[in-house]
Protein backbone atom coordinates (compact mmCIF):
# COMPACT_ATOMS: atom_id res chain seq x y z
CA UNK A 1 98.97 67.23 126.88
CA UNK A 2 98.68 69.39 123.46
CA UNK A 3 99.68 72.80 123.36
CA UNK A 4 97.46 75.28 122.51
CA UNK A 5 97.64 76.90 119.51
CA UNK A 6 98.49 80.45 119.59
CA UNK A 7 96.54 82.66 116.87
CA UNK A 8 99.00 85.32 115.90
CA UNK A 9 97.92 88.56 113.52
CA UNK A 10 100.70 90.98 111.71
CA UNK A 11 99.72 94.65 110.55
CA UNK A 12 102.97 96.16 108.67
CA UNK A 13 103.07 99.74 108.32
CA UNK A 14 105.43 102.17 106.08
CA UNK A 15 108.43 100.94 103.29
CA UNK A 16 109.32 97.73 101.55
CA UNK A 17 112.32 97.96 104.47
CA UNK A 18 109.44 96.93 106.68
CA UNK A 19 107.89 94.32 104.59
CA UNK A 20 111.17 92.82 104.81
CA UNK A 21 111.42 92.60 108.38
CA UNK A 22 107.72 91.41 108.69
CA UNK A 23 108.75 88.73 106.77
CA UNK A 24 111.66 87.77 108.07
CA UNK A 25 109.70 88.18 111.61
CA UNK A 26 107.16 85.53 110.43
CA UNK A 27 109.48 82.90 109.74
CA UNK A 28 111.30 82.81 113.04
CA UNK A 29 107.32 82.04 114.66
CA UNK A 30 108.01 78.32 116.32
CA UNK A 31 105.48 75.80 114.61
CA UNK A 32 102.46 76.24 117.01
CA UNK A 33 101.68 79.73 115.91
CA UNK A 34 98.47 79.79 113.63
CA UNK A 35 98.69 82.95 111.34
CA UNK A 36 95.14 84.21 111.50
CA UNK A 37 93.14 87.21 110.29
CA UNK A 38 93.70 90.17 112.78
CA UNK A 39 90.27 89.88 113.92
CA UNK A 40 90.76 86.05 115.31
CA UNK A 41 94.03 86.36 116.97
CA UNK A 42 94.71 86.23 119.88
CA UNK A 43 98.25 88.60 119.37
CA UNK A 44 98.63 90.82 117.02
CA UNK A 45 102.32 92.08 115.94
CA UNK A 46 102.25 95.41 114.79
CA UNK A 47 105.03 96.53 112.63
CA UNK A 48 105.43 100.58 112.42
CA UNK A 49 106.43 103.30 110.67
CA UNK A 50 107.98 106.23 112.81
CA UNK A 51 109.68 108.62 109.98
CA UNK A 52 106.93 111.25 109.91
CA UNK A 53 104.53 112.68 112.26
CA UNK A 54 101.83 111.26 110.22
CA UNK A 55 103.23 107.24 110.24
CA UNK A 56 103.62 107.94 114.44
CA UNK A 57 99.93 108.81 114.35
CA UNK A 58 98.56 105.94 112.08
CA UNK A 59 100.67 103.67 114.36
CA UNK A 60 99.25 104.79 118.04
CA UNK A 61 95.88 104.60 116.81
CA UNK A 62 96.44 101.03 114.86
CA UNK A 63 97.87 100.25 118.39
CA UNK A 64 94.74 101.69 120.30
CA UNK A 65 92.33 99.74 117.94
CA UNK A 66 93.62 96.30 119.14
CA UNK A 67 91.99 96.61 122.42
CA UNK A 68 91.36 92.84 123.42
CA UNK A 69 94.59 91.87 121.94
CA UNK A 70 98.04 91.06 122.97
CA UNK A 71 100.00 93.60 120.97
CA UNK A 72 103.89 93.36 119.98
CA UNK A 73 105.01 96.54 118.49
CA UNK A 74 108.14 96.19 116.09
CA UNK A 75 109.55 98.67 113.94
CA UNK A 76 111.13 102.31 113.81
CA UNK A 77 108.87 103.25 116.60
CA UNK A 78 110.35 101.27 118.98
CA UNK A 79 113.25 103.64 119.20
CA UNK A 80 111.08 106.37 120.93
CA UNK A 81 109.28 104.46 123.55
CA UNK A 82 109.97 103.98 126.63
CA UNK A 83 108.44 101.26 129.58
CA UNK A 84 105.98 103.85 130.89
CA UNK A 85 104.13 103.24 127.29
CA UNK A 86 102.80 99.76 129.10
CA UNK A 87 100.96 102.03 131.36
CA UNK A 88 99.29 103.96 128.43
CA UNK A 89 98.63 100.97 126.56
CA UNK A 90 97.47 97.70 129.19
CA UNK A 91 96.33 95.49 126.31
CA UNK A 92 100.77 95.98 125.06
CA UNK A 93 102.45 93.04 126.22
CA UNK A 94 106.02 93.66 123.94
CA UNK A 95 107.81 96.56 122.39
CA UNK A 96 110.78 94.66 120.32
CA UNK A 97 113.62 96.63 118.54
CA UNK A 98 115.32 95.66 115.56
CA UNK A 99 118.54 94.17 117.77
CA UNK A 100 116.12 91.78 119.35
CA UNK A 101 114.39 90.56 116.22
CA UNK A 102 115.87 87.13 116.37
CA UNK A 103 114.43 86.35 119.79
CA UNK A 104 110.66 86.62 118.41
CA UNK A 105 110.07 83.41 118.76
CA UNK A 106 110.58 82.87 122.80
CA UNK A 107 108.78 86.91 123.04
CA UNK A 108 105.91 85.28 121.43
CA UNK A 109 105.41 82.50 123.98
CA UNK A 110 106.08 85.14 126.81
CA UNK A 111 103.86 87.12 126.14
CA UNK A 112 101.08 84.50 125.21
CA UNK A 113 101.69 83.12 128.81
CA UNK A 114 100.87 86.87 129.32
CA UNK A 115 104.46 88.48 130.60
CA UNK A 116 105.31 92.08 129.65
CA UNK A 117 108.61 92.26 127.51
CA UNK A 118 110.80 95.54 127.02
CA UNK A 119 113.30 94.27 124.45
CA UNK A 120 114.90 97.77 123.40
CA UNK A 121 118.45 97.89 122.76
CA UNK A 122 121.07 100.53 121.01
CA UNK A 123 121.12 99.55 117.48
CA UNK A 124 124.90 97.21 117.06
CA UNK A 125 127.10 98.18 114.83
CA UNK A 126 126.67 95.63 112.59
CA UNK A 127 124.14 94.34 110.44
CA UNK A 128 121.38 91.54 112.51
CA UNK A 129 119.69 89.40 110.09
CA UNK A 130 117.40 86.24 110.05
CA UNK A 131 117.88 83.36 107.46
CA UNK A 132 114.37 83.05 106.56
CA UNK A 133 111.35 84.70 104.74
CA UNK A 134 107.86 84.16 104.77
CA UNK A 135 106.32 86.33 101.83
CA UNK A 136 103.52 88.73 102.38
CA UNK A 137 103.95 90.30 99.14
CA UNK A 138 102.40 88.71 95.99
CA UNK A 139 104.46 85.91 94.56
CA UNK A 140 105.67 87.98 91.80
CA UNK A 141 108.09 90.61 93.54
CA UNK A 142 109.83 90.21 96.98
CA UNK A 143 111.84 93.19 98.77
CA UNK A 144 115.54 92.12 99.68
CA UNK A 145 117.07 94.25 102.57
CA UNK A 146 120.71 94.98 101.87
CA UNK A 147 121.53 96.95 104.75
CA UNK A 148 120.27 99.17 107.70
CA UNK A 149 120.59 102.98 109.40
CA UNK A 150 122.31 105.48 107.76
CA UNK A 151 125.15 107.71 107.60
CA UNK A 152 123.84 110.68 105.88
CA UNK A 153 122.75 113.63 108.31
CA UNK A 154 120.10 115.24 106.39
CA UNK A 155 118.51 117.93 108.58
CA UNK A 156 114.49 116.50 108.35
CA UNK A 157 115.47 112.97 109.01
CA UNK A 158 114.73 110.66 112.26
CA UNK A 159 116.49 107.85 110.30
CA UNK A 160 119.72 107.95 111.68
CA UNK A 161 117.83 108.42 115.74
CA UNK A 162 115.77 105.07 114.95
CA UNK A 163 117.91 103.44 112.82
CA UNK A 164 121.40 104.20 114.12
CA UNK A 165 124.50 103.98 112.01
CA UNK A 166 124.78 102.17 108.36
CA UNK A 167 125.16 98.71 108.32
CA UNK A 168 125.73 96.49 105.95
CA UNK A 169 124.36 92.91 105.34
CA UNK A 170 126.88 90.41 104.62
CA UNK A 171 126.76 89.76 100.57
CA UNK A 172 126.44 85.77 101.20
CA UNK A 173 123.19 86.21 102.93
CA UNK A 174 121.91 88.26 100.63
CA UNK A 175 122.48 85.95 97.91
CA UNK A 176 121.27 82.82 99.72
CA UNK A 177 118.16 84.87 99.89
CA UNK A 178 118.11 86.19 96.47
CA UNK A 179 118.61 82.51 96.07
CA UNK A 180 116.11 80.91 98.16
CA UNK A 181 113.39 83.18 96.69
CA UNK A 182 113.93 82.55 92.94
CA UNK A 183 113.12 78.64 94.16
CA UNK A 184 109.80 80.07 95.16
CA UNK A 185 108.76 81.21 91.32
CA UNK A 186 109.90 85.43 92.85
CA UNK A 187 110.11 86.81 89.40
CA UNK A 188 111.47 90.22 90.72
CA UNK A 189 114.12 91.11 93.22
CA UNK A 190 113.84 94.45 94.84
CA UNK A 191 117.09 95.56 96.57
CA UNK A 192 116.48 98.25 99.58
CA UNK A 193 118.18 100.21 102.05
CA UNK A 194 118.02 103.52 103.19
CA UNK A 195 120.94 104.20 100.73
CA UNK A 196 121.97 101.00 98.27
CA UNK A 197 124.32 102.68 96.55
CA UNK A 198 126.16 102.91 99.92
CA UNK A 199 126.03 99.32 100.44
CA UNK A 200 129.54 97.38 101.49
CA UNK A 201 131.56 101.01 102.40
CA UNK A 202 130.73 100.09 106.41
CA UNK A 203 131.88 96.26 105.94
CA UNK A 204 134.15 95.81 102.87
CA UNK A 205 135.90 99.00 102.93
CA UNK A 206 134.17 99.90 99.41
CA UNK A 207 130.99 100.38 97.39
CA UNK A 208 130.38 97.14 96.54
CA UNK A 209 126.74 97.52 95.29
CA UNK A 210 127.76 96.80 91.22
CA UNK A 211 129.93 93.92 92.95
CA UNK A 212 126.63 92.30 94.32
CA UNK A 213 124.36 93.23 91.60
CA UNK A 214 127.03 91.20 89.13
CA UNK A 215 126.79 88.25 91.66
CA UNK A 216 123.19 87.94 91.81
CA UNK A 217 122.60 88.89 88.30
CA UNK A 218 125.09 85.36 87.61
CA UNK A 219 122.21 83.40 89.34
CA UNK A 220 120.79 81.13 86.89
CA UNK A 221 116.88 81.64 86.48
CA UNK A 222 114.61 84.23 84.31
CA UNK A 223 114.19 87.43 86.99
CA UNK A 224 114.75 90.99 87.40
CA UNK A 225 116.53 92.48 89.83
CA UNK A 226 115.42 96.04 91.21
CA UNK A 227 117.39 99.14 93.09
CA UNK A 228 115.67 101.06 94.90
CA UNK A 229 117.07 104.67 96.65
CA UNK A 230 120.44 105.31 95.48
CA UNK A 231 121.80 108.88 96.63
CA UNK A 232 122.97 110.75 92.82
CA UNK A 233 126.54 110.81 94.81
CA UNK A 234 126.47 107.23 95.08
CA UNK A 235 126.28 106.73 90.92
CA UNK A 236 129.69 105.94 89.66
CA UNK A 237 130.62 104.55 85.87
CA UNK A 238 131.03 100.94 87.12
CA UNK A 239 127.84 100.89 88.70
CA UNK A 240 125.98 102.33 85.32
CA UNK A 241 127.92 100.00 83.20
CA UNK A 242 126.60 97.05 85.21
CA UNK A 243 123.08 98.36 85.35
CA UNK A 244 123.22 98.70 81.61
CA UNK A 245 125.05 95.31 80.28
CA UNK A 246 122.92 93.13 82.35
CA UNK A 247 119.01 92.34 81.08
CA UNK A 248 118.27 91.46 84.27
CA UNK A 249 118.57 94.54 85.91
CA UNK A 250 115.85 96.79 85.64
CA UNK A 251 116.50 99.90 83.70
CA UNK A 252 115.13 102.03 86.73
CA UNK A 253 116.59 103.97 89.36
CA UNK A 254 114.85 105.78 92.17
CA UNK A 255 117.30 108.64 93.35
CA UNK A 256 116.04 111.06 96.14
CA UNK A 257 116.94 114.25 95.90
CA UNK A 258 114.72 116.05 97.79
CA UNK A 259 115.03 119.74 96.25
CA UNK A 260 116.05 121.38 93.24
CA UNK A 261 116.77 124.76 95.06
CA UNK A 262 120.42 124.79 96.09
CA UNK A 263 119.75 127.54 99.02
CA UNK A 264 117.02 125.04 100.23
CA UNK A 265 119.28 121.68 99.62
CA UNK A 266 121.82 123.87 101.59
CA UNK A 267 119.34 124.14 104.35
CA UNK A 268 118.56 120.40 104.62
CA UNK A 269 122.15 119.45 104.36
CA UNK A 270 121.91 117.63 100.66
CA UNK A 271 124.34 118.20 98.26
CA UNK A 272 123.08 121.44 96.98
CA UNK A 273 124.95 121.91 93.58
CA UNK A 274 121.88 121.34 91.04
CA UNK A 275 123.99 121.72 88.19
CA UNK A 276 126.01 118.87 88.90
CA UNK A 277 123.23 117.10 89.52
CA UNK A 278 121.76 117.89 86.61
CA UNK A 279 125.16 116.87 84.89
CA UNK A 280 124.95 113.39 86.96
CA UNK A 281 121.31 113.00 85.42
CA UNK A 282 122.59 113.61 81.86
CA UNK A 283 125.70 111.17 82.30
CA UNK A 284 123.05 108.39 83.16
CA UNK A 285 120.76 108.65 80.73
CA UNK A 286 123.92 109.07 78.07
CA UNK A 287 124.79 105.66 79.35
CA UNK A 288 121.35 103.94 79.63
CA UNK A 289 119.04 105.96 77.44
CA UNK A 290 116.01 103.69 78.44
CA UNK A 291 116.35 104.61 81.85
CA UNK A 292 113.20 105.60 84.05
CA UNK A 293 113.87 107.65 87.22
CA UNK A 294 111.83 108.30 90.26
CA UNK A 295 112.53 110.88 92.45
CA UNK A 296 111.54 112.23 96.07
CA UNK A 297 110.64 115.67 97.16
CA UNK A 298 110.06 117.68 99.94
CA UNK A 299 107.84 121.25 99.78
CA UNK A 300 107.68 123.07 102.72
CA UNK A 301 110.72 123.21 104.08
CA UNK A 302 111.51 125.60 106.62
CA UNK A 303 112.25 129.30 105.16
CA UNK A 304 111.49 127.83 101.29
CA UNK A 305 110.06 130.98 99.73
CA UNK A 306 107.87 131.78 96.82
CA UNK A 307 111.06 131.96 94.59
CA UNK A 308 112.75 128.83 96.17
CA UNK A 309 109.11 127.12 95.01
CA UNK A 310 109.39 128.60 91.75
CA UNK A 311 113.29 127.41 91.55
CA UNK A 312 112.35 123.55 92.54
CA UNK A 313 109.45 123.66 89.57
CA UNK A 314 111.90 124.91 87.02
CA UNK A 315 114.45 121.83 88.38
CA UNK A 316 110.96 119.49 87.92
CA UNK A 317 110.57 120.72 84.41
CA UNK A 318 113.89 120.60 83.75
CA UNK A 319 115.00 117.36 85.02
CA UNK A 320 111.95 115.65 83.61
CA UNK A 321 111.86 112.21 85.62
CA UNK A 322 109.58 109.72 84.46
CA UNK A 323 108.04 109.45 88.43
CA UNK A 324 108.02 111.61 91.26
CA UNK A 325 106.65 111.51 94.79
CA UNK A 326 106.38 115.14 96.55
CA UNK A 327 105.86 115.28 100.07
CA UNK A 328 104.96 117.98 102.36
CA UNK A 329 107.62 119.01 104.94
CA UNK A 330 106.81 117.50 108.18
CA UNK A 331 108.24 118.87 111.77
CA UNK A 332 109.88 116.62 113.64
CA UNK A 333 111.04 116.75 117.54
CA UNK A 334 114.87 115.28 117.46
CA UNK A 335 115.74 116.30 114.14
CA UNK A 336 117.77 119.28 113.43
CA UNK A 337 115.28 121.33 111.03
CA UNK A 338 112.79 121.13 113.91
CA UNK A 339 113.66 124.51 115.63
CA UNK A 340 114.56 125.80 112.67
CA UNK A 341 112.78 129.72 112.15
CA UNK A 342 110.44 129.95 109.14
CA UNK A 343 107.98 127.56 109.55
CA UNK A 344 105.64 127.31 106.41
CA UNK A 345 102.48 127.85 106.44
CA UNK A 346 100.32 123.80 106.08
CA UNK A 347 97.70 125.51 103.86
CA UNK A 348 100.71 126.83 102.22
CA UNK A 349 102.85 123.47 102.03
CA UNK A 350 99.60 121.66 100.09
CA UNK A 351 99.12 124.32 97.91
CA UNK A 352 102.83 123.89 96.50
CA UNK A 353 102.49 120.22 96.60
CA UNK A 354 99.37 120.12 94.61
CA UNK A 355 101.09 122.74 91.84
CA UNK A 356 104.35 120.46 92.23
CA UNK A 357 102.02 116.61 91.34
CA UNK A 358 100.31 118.62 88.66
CA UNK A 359 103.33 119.59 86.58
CA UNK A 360 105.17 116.12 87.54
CA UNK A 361 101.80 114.60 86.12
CA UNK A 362 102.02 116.29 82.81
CA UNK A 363 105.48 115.38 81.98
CA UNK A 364 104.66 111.55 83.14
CA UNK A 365 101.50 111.59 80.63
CA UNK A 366 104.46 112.85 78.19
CA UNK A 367 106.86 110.04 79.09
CA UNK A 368 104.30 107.43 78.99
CA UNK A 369 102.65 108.26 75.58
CA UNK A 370 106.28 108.05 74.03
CA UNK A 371 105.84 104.48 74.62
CA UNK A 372 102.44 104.61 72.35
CA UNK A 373 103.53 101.52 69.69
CA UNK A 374 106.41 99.86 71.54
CA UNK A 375 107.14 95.94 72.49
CA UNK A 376 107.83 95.75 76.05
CA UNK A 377 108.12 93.13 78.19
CA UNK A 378 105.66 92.80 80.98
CA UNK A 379 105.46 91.24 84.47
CA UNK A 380 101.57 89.98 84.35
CA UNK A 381 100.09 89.57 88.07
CA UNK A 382 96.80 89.80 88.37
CA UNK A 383 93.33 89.00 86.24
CA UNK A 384 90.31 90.90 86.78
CA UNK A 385 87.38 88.37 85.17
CA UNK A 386 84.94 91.33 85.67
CA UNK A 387 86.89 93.12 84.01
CA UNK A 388 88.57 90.49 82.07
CA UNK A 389 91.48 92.33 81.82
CA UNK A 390 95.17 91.12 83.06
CA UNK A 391 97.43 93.93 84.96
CA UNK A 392 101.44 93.91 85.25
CA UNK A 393 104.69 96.02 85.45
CA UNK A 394 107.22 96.80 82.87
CA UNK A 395 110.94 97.80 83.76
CA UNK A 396 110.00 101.32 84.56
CA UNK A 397 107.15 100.73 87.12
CA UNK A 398 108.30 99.85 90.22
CA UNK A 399 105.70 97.54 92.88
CA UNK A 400 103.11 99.54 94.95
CA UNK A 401 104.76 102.74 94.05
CA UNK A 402 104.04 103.22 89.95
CA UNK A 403 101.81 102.10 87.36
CA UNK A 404 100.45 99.67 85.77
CA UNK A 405 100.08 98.07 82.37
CA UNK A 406 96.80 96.76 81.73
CA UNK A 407 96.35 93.77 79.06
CA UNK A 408 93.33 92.44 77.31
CA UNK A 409 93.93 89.55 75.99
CA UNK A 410 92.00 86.69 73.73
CA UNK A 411 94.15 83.89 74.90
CA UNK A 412 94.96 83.11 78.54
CA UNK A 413 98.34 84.98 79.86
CA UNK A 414 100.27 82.61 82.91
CA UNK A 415 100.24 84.66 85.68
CA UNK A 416 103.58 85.47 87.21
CA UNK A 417 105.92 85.25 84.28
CA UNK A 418 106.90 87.71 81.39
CA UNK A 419 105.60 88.51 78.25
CA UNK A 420 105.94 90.40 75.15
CA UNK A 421 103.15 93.51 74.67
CA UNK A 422 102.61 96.16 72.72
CA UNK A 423 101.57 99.11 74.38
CA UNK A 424 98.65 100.58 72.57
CA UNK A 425 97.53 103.93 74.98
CA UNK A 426 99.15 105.28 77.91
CA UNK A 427 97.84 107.66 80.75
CA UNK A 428 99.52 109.98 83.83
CA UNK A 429 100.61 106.82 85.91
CA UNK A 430 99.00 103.63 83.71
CA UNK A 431 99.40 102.18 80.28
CA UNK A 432 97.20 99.89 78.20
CA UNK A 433 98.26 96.78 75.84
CA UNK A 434 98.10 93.63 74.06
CA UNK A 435 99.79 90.82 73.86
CA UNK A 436 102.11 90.05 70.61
């Protein structure tokens, strides 16, 4: 007798980290899983976000919106539920942590025979990969997972609760991976962890992030390779020297800092020594002049006052990074900042946010009209025939987080492969071109 097909759905929610593990997810389904449309399956894996308040709510009520469906809930929220969750939730047949990621395949046909699974498990102290990938992202870019958890103890952070301790993935799977997806036409490598420049400390006794960049950088093919979140402490002269020498490697860094007050920074537990970070800023664009840097931070933060504000928008204006995300402060049970005295204020917290984007946009309008007149070469992804316009990435926009370049162009550009442009306008976040 033939087995019935099971329809299977996947919803990922929050960072590339997770797109990584959807797709790794995926290709561990046995061969009589249909992927469908969410609306035609008959289980749905959802794949969630827990760091903020805000990811926990978008989660519960993706989860309450599959009534009718078998649900499996992966992800970072899986570290905060419990079995009585089943009772809240009838039409949740599996709540699968990280440690149990390999077993998908046998969960799926449990719970399609409809059996309730609780597969939550301490995070090991080691690193639990899958071989395989199935891409969700377009074919251009894929996200590369170099390691998991984290060490640092930053007072806002449920990382280290749902994620448990740094881990890091041995360098020969990354590589046949890095490997395996250049085969597939991936034009663009994107390294992530919740701290890369951390990567090998846990499992090779060192950094050994320049050591793997040099390794997959030697991999024959015509690619960039892209590092994402990498702590200022973490940046080292070997590291820079690599980043620089090798075309491959985009000139881009994305370094979270978080604050540019150092009684604030104190407060969160980051290094809170501004000057030296400022110093650590100067060193790396002394050695890679080109360089565009992103940056995270955080308003709101318990007991910030007006002049801590004040002190984190000189540090913006002074630091001048080419992107910058600001976030409010969000209050978190199990962190240590959550019973901290000095709550701010939420009307407060957007207020400073909104002042905070506004400044940041001004000096990205200034970065991006400096490249006014300049070859560059461009990533092209997409065409728009209503628009008949092509769209793309240079070095210093990173995928789903920067800008774009737009290109019109008289002649036909292949998608998914580089070209030269010139850029002829350039905006806040986007930039305009032609081809050369």
């Amino acid at each position: 007798m033939r087995k019935k097909q099971i329809n299977v759905g996947v919803i990922t929610l929050g960072c590339p980290k997770n797109i990584a593990d959807t797709e790794s997810l995926l290709a561990e389904f046995p061969q009589d899983i249909r992927l469908t449309g969410v609306d035609k399956a008959d289980i749905v894996l959802l794949n969630t976000c827990a760091f903020l308040g805000k990811a926990r709510d978008e989660a519960y009520e993706k989860l309450a919106s599959l009534k009718g469906k078998k649900v499996i809930l992966t992800g970072c929220l899986t570290g905060l539920l419990k079995k009585d969750i089943f009772k809240k939730y009838p039409h949740l047949y599996a709540v699968v942590s990280g440690f149990h990621y390999p077993e998908i395949a046998p969960i799926l046909k449990e719970v399609a025979e409809g059996k309730k699974i609780y597969a939550v498990s301490p995070e090991p102290t080691h690193y639990i990969g899958m071989p395989g990938k199935l891409l969700i992202t377009p074919p251009s870019y894929a996200y590369v997972k170099i390691a998991e958890g984290c060490n640092n103890a930053c007072r806002f952070c449920l990382i280290p609760t749902l994620k448990g301790r740094y881990r890091s993935r041995p360098e020969k799977s990354i590589l046949d991976e890095v490997k395996s997806l250049l085969k597939l036409g991936v034009k663009e490598i994107v390294l992530v962890a919740q701290d890369c420049g951390y990567y090998g400390v846990d499992l090779y006794k060192k950094k050994k992030l320049a050591d793997l960049l040099k390794k997959i950088t030697a991999v024959k093919g015509d690619f960039w390779v892209r590092v994402l979140y990498v702590y200022p402490e973490r940046l080292d002269k070997e590291l820079l020297s690599v980043i620089k020498k090798s075309p491959k490697i985009a000139k881009y860094l994305d370094i979270p800092l978080q604050h540019g007050d150092p009684e604030i920074l104190r407060a969160m537990r980051r290094p809170y020594d501004t000057a030296r970070t400022l110093r650590k800023i100067r060193d790396i664009r002394k050695a890679i002049p080109a360089i565009a840097l992103r940056t995270s931070l955080i308003v709101g933060f318990p007991g910030e006052t007006a002049q801590n504000f004040k002190s984190l928008l000189t540090f913006i204006q002074t630091i001048q990074f080419d992107h910058v995300g600001v976030f409010e402060y969000s209050r978190e049970k199990g962190t240590d900042a959550y019973p901290l005295k000095g709550q701010i204020p939420e009307r407060v917290k957007k207020e400073r946010r909104k002042k905070a984007m506004l400044l940041q946009q001004k000096i990205s309008f200034g970065k991006n009209k400096i490249l006014a007149g300049q070859k560059q070469t461009a990533l092209i992804e997409h065409y728009d025939a209503d628009k008949k316009c092509y769209s793309g990435r240079i070095m210093k926009f990173a995928p789903e987080i920067d800008g774009f370049v737009y290109i019109r162009s008289e002649k036909p550009l292949t998608l998914n492969r580089f070209h030269t442009i010139r850029i002829t306008e350039a905006g806040p976040y986007d930039l305009w071109g032609h081809p050369e």
